[in-house]
Protein backbone atom coordinates (compact mmCIF):
# COMPACT_ATOMS: atom_id res chain seq x y z
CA UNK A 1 205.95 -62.42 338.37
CA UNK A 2 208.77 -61.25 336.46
CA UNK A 3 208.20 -60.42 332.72
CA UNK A 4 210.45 -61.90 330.27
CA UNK A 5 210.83 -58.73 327.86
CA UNK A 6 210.03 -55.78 329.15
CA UNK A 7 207.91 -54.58 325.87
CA UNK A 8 208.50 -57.69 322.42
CA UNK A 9 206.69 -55.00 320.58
CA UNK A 10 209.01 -53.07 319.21
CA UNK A 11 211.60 -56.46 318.66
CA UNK A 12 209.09 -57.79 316.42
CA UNK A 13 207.27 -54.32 315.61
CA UNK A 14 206.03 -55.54 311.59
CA UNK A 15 204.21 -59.22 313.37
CA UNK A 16 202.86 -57.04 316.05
CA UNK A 17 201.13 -54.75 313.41
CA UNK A 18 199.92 -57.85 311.34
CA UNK A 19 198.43 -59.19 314.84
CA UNK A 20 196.89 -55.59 315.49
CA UNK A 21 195.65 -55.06 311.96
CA UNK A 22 193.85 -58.82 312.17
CA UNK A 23 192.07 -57.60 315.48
CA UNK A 24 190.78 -55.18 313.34
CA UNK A 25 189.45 -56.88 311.02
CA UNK A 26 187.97 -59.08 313.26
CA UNK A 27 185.88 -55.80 315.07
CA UNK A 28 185.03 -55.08 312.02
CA UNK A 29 183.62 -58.73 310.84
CA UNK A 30 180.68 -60.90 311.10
CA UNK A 31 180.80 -62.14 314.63
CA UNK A 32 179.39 -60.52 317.04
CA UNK A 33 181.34 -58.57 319.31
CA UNK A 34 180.21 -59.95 323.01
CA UNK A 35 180.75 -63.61 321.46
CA UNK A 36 183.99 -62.28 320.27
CA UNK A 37 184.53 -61.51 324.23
CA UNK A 38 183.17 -65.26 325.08
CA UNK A 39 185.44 -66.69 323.08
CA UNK A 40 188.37 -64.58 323.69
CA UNK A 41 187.57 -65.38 327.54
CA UNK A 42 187.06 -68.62 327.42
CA UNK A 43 190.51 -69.32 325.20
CA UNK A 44 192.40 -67.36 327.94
CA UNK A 45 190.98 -69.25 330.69
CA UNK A 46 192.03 -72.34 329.10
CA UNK A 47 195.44 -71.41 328.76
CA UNK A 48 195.99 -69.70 332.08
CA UNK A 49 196.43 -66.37 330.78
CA UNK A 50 195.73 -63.58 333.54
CA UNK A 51 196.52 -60.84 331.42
CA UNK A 52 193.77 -62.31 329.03
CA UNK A 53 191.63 -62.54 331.32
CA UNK A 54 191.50 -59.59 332.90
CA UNK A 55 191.82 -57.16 329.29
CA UNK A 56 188.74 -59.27 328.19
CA UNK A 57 186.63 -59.72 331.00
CA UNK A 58 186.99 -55.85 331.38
CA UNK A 59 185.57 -55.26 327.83
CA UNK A 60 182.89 -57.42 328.13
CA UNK A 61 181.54 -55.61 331.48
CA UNK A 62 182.51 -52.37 329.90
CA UNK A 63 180.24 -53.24 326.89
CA UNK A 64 176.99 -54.69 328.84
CA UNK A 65 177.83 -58.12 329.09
CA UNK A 66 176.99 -59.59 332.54
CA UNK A 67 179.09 -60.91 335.36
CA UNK A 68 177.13 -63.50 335.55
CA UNK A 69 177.75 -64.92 332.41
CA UNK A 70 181.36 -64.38 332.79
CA UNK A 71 181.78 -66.04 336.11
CA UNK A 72 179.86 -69.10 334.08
CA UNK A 73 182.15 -69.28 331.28
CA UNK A 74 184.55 -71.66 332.37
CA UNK A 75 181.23 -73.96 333.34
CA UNK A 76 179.39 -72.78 330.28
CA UNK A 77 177.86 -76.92 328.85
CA UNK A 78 176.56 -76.91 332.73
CA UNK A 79 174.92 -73.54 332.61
CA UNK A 80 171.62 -72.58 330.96
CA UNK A 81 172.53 -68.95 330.34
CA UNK A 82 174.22 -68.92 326.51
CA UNK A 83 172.41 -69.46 323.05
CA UNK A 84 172.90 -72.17 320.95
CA UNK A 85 175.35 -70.08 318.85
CA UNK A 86 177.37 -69.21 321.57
CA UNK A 87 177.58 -72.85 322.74
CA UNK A 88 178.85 -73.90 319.26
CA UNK A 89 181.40 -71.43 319.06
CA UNK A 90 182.12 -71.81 322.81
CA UNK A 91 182.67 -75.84 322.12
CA UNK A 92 185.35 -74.69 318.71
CA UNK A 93 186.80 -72.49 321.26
CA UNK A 94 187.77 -75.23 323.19
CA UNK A 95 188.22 -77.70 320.79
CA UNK A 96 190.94 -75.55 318.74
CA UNK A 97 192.56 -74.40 321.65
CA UNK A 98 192.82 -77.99 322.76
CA UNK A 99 193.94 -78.97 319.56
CA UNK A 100 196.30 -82.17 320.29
CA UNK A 101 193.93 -83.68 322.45
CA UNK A 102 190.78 -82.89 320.71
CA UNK A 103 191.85 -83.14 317.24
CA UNK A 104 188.87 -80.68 316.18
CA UNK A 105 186.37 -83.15 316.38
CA UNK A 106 183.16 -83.11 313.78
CA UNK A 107 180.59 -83.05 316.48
CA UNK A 108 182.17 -79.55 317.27
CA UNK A 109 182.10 -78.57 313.31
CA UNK A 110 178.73 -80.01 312.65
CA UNK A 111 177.24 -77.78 315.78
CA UNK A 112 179.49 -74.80 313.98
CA UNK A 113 177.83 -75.67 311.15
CA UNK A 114 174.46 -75.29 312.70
CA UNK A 115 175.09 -71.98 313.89
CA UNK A 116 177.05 -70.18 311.24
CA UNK A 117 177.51 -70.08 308.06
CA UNK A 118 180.37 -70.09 305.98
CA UNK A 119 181.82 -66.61 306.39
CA UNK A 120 181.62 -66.58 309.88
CA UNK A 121 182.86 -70.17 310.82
CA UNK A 122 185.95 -69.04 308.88
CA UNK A 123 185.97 -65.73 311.07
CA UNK A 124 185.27 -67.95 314.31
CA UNK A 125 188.08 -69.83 313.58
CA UNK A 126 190.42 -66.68 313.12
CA UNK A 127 189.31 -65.51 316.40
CA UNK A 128 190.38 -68.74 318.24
CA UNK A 129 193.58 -68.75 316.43
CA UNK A 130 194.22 -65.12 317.25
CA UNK A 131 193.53 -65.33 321.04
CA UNK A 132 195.67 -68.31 321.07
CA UNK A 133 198.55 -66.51 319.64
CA UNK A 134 197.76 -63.50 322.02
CA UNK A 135 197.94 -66.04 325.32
CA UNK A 136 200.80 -67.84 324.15
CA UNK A 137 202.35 -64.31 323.75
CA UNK A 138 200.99 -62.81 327.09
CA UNK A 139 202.32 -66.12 329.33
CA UNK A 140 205.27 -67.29 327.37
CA UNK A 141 206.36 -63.41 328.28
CA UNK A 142 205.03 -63.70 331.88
CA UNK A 143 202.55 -60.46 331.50
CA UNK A 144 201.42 -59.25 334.48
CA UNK A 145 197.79 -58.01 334.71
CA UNK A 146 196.77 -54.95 336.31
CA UNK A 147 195.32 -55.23 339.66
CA UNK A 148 192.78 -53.29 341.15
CA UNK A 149 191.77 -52.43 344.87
CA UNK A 150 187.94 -53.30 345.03
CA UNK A 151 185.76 -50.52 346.44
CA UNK A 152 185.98 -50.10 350.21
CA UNK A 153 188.45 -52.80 350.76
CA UNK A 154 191.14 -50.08 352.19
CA UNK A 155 188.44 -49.84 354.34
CA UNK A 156 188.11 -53.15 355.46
CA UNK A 157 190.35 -53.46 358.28
């Protein structure tokens, strides 16, 4: 795959920083970080975004989270292994993400509801919104992701 610009950042340098400086806010807010990496994952997957993908699924292994329960994302309301919480933000995930078809339904918002208060549900919806921009950023520019060789595969011939 061929990216589209070679590096946006410095074309659109000051909506870069506001993008950076909201991801830093976000660290430093109310949701918890591996459901920050759920969601983020989750969006991406949606969206097709490789680069997403890969940048977040690497986080969330560097910071404890299991492969298991990243493999299980994209099947997450047919697996037991995620909280309620995570469910309800997994479900607005999808549901903002999805927007035109899904309209944001209240069944998603009253399970939102459930699970977080005020604060955070406003936070939760930043981070959708944010990973959303990021993807549409990351395809629309044809970002490639770095690849790896997995261990003892140069060996496998």
């Amino acid at each position: 795959m061929t990216p589209r610009l070679a590096n946006p950042y410095p074309l659109a340098k000051d909506g870069f920083a506001a993008m950076v400086a909201l991801e830093k806010a976000m660290s430093a807010g109310p949701i918890e970080k591996p459901l920050v990496h759920l969601i983020k994952l989750r969006a991406s997957q949606i969206n097709g975004c490789a680069y997403c993908i890969h940048m977040h699924t690497t986080e969330a292994r560097r910071e404890g989270e299991s492969e298991m329960r990243l493999y299980m994302t994209s099947a997450w309301r047919e697996s037991s292994l995620y909280s309620p919480r995570e469910r309800a933000a997994l479900a607005w995930t999808e549901a903002l993400t999805r927007l035109p078809e899904t309209g944001a339904p209240d069944a998603d918002w009253d399970l939102v509801c459930d699970q977080f208060d005020e604060t955070e549900r406003a936070w939760l919806s930043l981070a959708v919104g944010a990973i959303n921009v990021w993807n549409r950023v990351a395809v629309g520019f044809r970002y490639g992701h770095p690849v790896e060789t997995p261990t003892g595969a140069e060996n496998a011939a």
